[in-house]
C-alpha atoms as a PDB file:
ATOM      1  CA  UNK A   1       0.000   0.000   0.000  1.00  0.00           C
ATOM      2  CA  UNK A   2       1.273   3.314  -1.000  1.00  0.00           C
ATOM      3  CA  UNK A   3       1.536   6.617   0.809  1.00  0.00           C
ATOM      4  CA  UNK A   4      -0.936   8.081  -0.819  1.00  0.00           C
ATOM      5  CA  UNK A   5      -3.688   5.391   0.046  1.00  0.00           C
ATOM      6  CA  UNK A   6      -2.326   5.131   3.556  1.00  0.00           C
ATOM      7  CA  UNK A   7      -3.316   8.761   3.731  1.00  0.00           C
ATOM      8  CA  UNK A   8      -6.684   8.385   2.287  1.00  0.00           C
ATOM      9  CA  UNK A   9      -7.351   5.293   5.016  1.00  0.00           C
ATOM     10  CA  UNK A  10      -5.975   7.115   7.679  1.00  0.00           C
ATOM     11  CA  UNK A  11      -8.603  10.768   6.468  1.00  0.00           C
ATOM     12  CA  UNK A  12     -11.533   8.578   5.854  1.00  0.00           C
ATOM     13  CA  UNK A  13     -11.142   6.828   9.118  1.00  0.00           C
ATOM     14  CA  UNK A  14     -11.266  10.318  10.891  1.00  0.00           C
ATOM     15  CA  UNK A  15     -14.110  11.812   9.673  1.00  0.00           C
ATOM     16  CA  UNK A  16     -16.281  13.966  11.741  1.00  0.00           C
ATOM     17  CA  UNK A  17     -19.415  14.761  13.024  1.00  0.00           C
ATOM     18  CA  UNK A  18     -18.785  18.382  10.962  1.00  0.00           C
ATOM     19  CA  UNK A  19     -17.837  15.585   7.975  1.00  0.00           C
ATOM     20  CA  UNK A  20     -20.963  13.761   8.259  1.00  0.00           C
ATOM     21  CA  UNK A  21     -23.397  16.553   8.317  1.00  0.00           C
ATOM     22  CA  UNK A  22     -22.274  18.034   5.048  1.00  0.00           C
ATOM     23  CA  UNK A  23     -22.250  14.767   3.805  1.00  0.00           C
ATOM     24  CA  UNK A  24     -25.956  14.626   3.939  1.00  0.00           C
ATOM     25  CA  UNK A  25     -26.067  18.421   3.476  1.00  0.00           C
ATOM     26  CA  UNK A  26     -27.594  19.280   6.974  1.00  0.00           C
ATOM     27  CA  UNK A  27     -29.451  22.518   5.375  1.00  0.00           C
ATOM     28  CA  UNK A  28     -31.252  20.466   2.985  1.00  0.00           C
ATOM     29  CA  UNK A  29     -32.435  18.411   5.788  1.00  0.00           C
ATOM     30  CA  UNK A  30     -33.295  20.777   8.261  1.00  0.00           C
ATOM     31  CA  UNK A  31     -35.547  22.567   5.460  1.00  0.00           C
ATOM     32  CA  UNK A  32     -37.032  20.145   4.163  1.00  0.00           C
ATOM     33  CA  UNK A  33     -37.929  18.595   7.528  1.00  0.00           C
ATOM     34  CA  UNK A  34     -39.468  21.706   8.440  1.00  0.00           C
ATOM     35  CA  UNK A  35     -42.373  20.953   5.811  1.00  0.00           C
ATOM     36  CA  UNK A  36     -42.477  17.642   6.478  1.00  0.00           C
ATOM     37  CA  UNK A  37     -43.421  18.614   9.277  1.00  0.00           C
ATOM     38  CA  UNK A  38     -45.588  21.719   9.046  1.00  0.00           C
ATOM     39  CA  UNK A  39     -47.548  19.287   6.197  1.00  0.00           C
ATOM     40  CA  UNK A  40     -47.715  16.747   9.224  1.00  0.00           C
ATOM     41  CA  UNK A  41     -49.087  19.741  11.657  1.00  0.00           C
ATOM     42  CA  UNK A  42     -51.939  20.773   9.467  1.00  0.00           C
ATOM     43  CA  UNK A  43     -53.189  17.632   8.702  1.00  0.00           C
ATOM     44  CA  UNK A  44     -53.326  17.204  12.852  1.00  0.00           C
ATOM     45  CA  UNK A  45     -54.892  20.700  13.004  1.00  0.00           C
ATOM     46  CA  UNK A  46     -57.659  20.783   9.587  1.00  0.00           C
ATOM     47  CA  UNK A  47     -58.644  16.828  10.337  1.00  0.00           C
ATOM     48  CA  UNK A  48     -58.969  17.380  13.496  1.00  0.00           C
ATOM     49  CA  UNK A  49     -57.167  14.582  14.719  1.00  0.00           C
ATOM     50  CA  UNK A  50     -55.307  14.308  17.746  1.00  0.00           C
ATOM     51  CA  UNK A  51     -51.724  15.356  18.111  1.00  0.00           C
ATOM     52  CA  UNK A  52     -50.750  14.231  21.413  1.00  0.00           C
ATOM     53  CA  UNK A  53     -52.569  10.569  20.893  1.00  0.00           C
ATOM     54  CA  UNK A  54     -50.252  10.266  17.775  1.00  0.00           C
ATOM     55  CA  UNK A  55     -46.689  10.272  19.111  1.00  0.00           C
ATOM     56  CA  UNK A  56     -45.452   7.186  17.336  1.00  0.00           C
ATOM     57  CA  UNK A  57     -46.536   8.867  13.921  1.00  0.00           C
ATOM     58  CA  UNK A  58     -44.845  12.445  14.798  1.00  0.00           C
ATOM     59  CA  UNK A  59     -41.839  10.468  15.384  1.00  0.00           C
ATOM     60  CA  UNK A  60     -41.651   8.423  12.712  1.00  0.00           C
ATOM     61  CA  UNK A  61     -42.713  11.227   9.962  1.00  0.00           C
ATOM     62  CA  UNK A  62     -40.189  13.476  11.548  1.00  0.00           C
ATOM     63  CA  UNK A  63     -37.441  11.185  11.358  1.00  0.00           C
ATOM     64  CA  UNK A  64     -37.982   9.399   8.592  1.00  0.00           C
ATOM     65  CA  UNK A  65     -38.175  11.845   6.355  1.00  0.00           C
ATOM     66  CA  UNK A  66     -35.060  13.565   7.931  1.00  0.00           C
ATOM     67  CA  UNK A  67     -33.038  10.040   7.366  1.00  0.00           C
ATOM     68  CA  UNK A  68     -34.264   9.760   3.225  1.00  0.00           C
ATOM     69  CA  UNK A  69     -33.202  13.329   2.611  1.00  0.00           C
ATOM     70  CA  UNK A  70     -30.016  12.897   4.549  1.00  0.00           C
ATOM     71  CA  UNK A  71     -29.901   9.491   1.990  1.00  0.00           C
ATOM     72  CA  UNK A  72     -30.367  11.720  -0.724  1.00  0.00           C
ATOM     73  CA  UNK A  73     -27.425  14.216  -0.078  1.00  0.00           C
ATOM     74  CA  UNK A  74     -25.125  11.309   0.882  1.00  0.00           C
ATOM     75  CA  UNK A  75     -26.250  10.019  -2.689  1.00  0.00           C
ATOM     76  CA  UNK A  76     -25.583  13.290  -4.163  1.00  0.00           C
ATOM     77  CA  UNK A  77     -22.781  13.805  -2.896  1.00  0.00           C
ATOM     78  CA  UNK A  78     -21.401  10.148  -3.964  1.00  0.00           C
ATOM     79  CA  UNK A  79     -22.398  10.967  -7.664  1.00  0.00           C
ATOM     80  CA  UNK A  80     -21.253  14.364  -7.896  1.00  0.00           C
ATOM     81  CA  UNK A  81     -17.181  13.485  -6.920  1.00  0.00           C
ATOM     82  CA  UNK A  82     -16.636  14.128 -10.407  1.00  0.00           C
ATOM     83  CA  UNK A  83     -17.631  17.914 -10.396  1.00  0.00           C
ATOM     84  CA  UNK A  84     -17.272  19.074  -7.026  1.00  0.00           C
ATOM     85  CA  UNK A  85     -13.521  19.137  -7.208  1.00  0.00           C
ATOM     86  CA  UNK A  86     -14.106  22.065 -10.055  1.00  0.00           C
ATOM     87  CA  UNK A  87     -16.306  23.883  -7.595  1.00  0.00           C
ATOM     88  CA  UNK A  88     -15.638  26.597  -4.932  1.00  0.00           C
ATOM     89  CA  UNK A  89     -18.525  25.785  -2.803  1.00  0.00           C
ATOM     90  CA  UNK A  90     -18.028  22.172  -3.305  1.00  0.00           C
ATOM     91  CA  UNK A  91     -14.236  21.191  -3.155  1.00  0.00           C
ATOM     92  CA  UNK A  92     -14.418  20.880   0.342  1.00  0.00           C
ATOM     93  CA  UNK A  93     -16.678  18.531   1.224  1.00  0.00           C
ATOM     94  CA  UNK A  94     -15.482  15.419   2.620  1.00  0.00           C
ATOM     95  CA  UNK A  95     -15.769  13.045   0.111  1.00  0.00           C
ATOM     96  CA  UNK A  96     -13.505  15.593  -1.795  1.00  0.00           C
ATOM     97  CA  UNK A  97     -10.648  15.761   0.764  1.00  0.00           C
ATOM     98  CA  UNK A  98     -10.741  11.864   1.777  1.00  0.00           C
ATOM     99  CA  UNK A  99     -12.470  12.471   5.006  1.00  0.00           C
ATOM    100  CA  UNK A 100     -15.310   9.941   3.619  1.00  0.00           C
ATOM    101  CA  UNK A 101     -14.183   7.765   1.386  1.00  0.00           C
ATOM    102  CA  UNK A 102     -16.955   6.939  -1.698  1.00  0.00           C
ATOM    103  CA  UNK A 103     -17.265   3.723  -0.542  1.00  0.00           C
ATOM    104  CA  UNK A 104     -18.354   4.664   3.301  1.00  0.00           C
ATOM    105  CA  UNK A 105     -20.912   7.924   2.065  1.00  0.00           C
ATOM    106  CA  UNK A 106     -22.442   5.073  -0.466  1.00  0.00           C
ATOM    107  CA  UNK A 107     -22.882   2.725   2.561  1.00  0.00           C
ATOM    108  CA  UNK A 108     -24.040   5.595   4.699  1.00  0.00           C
ATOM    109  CA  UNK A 109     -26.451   6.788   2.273  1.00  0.00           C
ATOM    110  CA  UNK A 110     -27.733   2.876   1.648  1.00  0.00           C
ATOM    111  CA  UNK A 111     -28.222   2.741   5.394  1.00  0.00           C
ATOM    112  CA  UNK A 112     -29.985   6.398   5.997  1.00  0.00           C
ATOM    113  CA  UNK A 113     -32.802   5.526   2.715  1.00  0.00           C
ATOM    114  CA  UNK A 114     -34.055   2.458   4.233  1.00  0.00           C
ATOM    115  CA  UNK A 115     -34.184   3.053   7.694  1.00  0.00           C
ATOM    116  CA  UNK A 116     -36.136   6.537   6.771  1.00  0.00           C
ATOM    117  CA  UNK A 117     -38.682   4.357   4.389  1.00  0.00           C
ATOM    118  CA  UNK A 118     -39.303   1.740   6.615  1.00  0.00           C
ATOM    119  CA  UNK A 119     -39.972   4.671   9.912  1.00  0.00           C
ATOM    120  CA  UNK A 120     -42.323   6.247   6.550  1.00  0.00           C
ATOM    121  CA  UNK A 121     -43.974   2.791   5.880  1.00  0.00           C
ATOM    122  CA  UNK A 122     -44.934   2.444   9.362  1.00  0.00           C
ATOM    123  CA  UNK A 123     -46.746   5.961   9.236  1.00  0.00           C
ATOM    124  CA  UNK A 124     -49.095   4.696   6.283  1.00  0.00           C
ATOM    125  CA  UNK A 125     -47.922   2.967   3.098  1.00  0.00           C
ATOM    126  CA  UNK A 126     -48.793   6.254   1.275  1.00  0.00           C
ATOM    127  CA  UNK A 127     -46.206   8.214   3.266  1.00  0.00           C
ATOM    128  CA  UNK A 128     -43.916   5.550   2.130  1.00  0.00           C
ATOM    129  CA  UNK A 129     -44.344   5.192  -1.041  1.00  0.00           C
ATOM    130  CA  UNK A 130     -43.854   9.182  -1.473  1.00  0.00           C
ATOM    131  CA  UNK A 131     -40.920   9.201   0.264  1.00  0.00           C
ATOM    132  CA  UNK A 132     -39.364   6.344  -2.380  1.00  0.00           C
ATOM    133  CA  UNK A 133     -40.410   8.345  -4.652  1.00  0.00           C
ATOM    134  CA  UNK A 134     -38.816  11.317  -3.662  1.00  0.00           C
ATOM    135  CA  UNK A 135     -35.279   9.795  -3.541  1.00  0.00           C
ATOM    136  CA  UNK A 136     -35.752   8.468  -6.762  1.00  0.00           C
ATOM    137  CA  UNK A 137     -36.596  11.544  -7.891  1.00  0.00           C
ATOM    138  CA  UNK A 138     -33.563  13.476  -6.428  1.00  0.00           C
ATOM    139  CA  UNK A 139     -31.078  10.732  -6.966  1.00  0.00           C
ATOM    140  CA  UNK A 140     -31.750   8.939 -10.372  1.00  0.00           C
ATOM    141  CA  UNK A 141     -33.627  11.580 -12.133  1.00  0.00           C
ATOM    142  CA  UNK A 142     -31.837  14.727 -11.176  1.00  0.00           C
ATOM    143  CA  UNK A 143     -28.535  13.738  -9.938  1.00  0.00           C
ATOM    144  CA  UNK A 144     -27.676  11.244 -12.269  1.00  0.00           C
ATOM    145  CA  UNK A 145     -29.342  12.289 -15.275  1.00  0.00           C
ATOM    146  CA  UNK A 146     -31.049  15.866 -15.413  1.00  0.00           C
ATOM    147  CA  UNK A 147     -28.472  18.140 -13.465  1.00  0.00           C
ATOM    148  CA  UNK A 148     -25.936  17.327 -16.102  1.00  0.00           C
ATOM    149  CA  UNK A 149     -27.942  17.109 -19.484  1.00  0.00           C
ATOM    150  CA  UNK A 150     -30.572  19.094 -19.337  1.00  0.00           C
ATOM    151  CA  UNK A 151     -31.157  22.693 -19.074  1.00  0.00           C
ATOM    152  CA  UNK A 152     -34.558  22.177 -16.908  1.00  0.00           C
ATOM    153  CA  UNK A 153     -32.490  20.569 -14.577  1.00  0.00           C
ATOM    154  CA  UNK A 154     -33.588  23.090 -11.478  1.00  0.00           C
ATOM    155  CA  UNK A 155     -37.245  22.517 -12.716  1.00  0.00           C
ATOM    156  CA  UNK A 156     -36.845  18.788 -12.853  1.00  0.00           C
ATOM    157  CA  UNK A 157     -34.954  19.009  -9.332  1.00  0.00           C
ATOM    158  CA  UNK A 158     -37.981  20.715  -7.670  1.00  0.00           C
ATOM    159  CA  UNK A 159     -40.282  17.684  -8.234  1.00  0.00           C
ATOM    160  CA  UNK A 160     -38.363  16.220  -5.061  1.00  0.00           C
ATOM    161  CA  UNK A 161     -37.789  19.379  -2.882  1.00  0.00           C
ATOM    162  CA  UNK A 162     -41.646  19.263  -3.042  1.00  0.00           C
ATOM    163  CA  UNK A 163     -42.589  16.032  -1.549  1.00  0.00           C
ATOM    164  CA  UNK A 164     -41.750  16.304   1.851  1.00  0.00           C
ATOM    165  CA  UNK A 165     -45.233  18.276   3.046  1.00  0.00           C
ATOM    166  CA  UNK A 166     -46.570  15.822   1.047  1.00  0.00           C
ATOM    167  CA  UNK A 167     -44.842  13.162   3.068  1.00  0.00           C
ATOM    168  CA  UNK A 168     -46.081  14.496   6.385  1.00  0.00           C
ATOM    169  CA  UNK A 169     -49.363  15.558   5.130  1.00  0.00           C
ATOM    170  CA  UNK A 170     -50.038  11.562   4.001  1.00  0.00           C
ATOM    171  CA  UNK A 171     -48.222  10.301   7.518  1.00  0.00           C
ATOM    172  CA  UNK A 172     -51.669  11.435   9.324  1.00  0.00           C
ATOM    173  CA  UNK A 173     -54.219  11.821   6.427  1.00  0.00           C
ATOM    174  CA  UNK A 174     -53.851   9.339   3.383  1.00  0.00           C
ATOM    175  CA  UNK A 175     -56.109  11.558   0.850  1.00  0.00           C
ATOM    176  CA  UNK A 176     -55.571  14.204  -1.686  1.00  0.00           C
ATOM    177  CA  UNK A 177     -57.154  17.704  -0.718  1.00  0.00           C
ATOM    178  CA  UNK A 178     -56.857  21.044  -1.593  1.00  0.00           C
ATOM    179  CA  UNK A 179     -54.423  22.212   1.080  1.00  0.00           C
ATOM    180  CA  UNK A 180     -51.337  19.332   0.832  1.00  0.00           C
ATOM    181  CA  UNK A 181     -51.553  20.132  -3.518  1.00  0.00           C
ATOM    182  CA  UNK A 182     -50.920  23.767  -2.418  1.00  0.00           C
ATOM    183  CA  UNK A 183     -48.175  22.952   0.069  1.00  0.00           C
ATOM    184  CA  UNK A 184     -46.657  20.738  -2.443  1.00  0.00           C
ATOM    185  CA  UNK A 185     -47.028  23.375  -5.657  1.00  0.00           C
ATOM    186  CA  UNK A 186     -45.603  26.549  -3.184  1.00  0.00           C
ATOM    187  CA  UNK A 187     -42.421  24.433  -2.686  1.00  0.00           C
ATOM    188  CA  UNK A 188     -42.383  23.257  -6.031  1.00  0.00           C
ATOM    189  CA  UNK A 189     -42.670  27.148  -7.467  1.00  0.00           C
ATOM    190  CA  UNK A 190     -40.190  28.596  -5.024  1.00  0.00           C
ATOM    191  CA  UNK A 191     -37.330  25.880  -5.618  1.00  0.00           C
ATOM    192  CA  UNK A 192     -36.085  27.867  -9.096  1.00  0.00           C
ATOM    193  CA  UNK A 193     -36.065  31.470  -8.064  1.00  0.00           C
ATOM    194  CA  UNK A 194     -33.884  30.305  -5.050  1.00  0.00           C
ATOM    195  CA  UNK A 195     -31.873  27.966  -6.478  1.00  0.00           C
ATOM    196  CA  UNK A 196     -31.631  29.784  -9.950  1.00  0.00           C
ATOM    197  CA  UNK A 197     -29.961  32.606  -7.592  1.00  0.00           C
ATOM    198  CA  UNK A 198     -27.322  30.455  -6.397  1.00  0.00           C
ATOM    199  CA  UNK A 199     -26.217  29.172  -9.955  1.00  0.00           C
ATOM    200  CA  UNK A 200     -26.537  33.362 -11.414  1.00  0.00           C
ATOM    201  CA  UNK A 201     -23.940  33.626  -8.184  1.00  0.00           C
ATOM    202  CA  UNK A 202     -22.177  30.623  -9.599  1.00  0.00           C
ATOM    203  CA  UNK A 203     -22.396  30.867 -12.876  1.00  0.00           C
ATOM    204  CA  UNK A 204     -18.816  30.776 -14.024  1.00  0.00           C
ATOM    205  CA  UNK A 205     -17.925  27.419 -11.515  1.00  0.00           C
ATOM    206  CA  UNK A 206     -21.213  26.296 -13.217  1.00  0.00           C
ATOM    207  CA  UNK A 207     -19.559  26.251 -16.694  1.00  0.00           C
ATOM    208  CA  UNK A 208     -16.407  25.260 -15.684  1.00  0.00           C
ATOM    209  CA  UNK A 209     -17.894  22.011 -14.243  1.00  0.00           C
ATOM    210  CA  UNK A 210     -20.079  21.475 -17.633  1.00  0.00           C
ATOM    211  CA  UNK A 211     -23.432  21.796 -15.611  1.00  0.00           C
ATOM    212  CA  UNK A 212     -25.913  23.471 -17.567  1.00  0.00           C
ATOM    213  CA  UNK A 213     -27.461  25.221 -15.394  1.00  0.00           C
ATOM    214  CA  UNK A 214     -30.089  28.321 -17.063  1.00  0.00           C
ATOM    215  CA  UNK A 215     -27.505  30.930 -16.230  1.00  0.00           C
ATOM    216  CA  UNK A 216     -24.707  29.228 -17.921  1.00  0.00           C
ATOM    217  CA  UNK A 217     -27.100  28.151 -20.987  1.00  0.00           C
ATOM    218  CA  UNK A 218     -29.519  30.834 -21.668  1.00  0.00           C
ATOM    219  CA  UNK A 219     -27.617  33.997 -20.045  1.00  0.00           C
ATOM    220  CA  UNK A 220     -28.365  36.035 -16.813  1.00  0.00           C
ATOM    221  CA  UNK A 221     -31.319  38.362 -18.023  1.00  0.00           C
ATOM    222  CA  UNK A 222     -32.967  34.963 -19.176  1.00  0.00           C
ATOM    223  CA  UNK A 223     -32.820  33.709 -15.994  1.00  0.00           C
ATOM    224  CA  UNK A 224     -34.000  36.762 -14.643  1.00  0.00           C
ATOM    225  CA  UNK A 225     -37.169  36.419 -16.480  1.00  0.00           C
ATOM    226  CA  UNK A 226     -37.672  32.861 -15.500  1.00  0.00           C
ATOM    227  CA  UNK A 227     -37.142  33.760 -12.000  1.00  0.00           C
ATOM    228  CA  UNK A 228     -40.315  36.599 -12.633  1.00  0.00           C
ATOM    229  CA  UNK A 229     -42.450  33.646 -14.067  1.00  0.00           C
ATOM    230  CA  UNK A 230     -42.300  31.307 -10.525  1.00  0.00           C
ATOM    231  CA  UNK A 231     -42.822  34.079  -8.514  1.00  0.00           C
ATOM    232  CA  UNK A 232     -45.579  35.416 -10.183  1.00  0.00           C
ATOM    233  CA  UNK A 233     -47.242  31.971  -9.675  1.00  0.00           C
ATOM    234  CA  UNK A 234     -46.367  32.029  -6.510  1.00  0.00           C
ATOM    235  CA  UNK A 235     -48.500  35.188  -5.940  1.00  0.00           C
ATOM    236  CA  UNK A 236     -51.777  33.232  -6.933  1.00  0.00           C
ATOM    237  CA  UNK A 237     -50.977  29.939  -5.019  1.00  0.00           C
ATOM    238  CA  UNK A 238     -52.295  31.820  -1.768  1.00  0.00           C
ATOM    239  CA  UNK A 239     -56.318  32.143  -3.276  1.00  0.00           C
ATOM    240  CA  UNK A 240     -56.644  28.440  -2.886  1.00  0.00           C
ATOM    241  CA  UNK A 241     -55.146  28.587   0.685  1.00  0.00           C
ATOM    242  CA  UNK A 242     -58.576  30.207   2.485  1.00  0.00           C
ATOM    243  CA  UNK A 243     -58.587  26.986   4.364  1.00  0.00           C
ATOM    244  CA  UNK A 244     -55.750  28.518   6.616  1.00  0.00           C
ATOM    245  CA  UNK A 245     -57.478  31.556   6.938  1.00  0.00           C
ATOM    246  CA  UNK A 246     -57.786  35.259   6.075  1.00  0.00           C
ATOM    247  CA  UNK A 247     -54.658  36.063   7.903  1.00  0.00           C
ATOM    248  CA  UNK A 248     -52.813  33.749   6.017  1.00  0.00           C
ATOM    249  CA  UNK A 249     -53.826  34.793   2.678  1.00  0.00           C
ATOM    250  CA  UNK A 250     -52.962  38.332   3.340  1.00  0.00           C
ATOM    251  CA  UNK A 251     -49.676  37.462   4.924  1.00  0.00           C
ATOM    252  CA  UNK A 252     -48.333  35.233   1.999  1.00  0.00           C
ATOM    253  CA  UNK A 253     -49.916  37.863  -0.217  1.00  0.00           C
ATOM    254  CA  UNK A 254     -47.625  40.422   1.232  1.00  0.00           C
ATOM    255  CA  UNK A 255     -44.912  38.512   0.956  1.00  0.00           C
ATOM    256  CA  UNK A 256     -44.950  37.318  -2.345  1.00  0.00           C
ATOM    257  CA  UNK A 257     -45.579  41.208  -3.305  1.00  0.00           C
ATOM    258  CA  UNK A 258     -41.856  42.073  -1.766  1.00  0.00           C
ATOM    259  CA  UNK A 259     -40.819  39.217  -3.513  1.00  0.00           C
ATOM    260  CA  UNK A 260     -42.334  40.431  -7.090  1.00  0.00           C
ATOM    261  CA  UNK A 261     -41.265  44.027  -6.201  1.00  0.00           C
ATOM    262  CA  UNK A 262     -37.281  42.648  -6.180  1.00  0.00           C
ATOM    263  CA  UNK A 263     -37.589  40.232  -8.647  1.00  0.00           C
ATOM    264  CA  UNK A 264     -39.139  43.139 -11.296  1.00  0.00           C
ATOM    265  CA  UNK A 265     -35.961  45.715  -9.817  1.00  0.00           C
ATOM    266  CA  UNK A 266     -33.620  42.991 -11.232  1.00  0.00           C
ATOM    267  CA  UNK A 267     -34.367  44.440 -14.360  1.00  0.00           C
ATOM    268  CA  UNK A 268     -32.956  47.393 -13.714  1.00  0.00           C
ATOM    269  CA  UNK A 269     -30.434  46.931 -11.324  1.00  0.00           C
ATOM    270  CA  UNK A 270     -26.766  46.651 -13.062  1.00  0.00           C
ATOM    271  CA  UNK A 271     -24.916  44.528 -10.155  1.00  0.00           C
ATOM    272  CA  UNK A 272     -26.633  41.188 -10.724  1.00  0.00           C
ATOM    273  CA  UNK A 273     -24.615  39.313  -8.893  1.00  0.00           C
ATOM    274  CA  UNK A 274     -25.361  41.455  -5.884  1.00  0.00           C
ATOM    275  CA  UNK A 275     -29.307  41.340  -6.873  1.00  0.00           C
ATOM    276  CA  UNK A 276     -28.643  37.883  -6.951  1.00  0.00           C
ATOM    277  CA  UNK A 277     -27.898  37.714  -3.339  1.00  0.00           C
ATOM    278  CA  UNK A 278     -30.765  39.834  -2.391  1.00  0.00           C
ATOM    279  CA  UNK A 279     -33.079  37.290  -4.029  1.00  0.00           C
ATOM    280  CA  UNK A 280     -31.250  34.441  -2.665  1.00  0.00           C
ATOM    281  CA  UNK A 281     -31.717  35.742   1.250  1.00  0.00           C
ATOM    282  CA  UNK A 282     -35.215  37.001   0.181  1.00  0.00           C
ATOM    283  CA  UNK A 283     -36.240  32.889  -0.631  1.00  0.00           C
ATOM    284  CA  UNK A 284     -34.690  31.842   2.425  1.00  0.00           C
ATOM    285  CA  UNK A 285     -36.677  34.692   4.507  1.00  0.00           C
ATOM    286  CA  UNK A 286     -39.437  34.005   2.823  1.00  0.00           C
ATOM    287  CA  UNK A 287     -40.201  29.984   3.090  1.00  0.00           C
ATOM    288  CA  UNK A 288     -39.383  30.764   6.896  1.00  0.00           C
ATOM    289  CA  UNK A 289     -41.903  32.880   7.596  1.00  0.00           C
ATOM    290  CA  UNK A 290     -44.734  31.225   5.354  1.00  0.00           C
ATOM    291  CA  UNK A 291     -43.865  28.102   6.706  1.00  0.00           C
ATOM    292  CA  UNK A 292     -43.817  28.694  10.539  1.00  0.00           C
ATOM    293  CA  UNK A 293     -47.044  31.222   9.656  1.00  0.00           C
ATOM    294  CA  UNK A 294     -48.619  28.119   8.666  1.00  0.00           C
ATOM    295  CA  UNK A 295     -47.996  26.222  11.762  1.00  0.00           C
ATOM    296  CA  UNK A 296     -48.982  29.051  13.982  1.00  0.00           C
ATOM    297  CA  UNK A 297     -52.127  30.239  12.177  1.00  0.00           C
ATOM    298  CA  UNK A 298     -53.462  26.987  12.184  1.00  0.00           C
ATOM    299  CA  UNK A 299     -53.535  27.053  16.300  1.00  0.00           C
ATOM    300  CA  UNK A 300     -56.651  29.460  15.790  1.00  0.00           C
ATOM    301  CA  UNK A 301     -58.574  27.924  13.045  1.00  0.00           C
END
């Protein structure tokens, strides 16, 4: 065994609990366990089913759908060794610098998906099928394929950022209504203007690593446009929402106004990098306070 192998051993046997949370990209799971959960919390709240007397399934929605999008940015992470190198925001993650070798994230990520879909099976089979689904999703049809062929790729990626309210909503309540469609088409619609901020930010490590992201593709003030479109559907999305109340209507109106307001001054402003940024801290503000307005609001219904 050579030096350099001994080295790689000796990293990947030290990894750390810093190493394994970017490994499964923490902030992904943190957010998207957040509407996982707040899609639990209003099916507890509009069904009127009881929280407390459903313990088992608050814990097993909760973490199972923490554990398969943990999976999912393990996954990620395994297929994208190839690019991240090429990448500023990337190069450092620890399947980059040895601290995890390929073979140990793969076996993590294994490990992490079916633990999470069996906790999500024994919700209700719906819950569990969504949540195989949604790895699929993220793993085979974005991360393997789409993120690296096709331009839609931040579209096609937003299909699984949008199933975990889903996921909780089907934990307690197994049927379609209107409020877990809306849940799942507001996450859906503000995936691209967030993440299509991040890649007008990154545009030139973009290219560099072949991804062909919209930015890279179509040009800047394309993207800007696109990034109008979702947020102007975002403003209507609220009009089906009366089942959370007045407050809540107005609220997410108000919201997705500000939101309009900076995405139509991106026309005009010159720095787009730095309106880029605005947006990008605008999203994150933004699914914040809808989401925990949700959870609250509900209290009073």
């Amino acid at each position: 065994m050579n030096q350099i192998e001994k080295t790689g051993e000796l990293s990947a046997s030290r990894f750390t609990v810093r190493d394994f949370t970017e490994l499964v990209k923490i902030g992904i799971v943190n957010s998207n366990t957040i509407t996982a959960f707040t899609g639990m919390w209003l099916a507890f709240q509009l069904n009127g089913t009881s929280f407390i007397q459903n313990v088992d399934v608050i814990f097993f929605t909760i973490v199972g759908s923490a554990l398969i999008v943990a999976a999912s940015g393990a996954f990620n992470n395994v297929i994208d060794r190839d690019i991240d190198g090429i990448m500023e925001r990337t190069k450092n993650r620890p399947t980059m610098t040895g601290k995890i070798s390929g073979k140990r994230a793969l076996m993590v990520a294994l490990v992490l998906g079916v633990v999470g879909t069996i906790m999500l099976f024994m919700t209700t089979w719906q819950a569990g099928v969504l949540g195989v689904i949604g790895v699929f999703l993220y793993v085979v049809v974005y991360s393997l394929y789409a993120k690296r062929k096709l331009v839609s790729n931040t579209v096609i990626g937003s299909f699984s950022g949008a199933v975990p309210p889903l996921i909780g909503w089907f934990a307690v309540e197994p049927s379609f209504s209107i409020v877990p469609i809306m849940l799942f088409l507001v996450m859906f619609c503000w995936q691209p203007p967030h993440f299509y901020a991040i890649a007008i930010k990154r545009k030139d490590e973009y290219a560099a690593a072949g991804i062909p992201m919209l930015p890279v593709v179509k040009g800047i003030e394309r993207t800007k446009k696109s990034m109008f479109f979702w947020v102007i559907l975002l403003t209507i999305l609220p009009f089906f929402m009366f089942d959370l109340g007045i407050v809540y209507v107005i609220l997410a109106t108000l919201l997705n106004i500000g939101w309009l307001a900076l995405s139509i001054y991106g026309f005009k402003m010159e720095d787009s990098i730095k309106w880029a940024k605005w947006m990008f801290i605008y999203s994150l503000n933004y699914m914040t306070i809808l989401f925990v307005a949700m959870v609250v609001i509900s209290i009073f219904l």
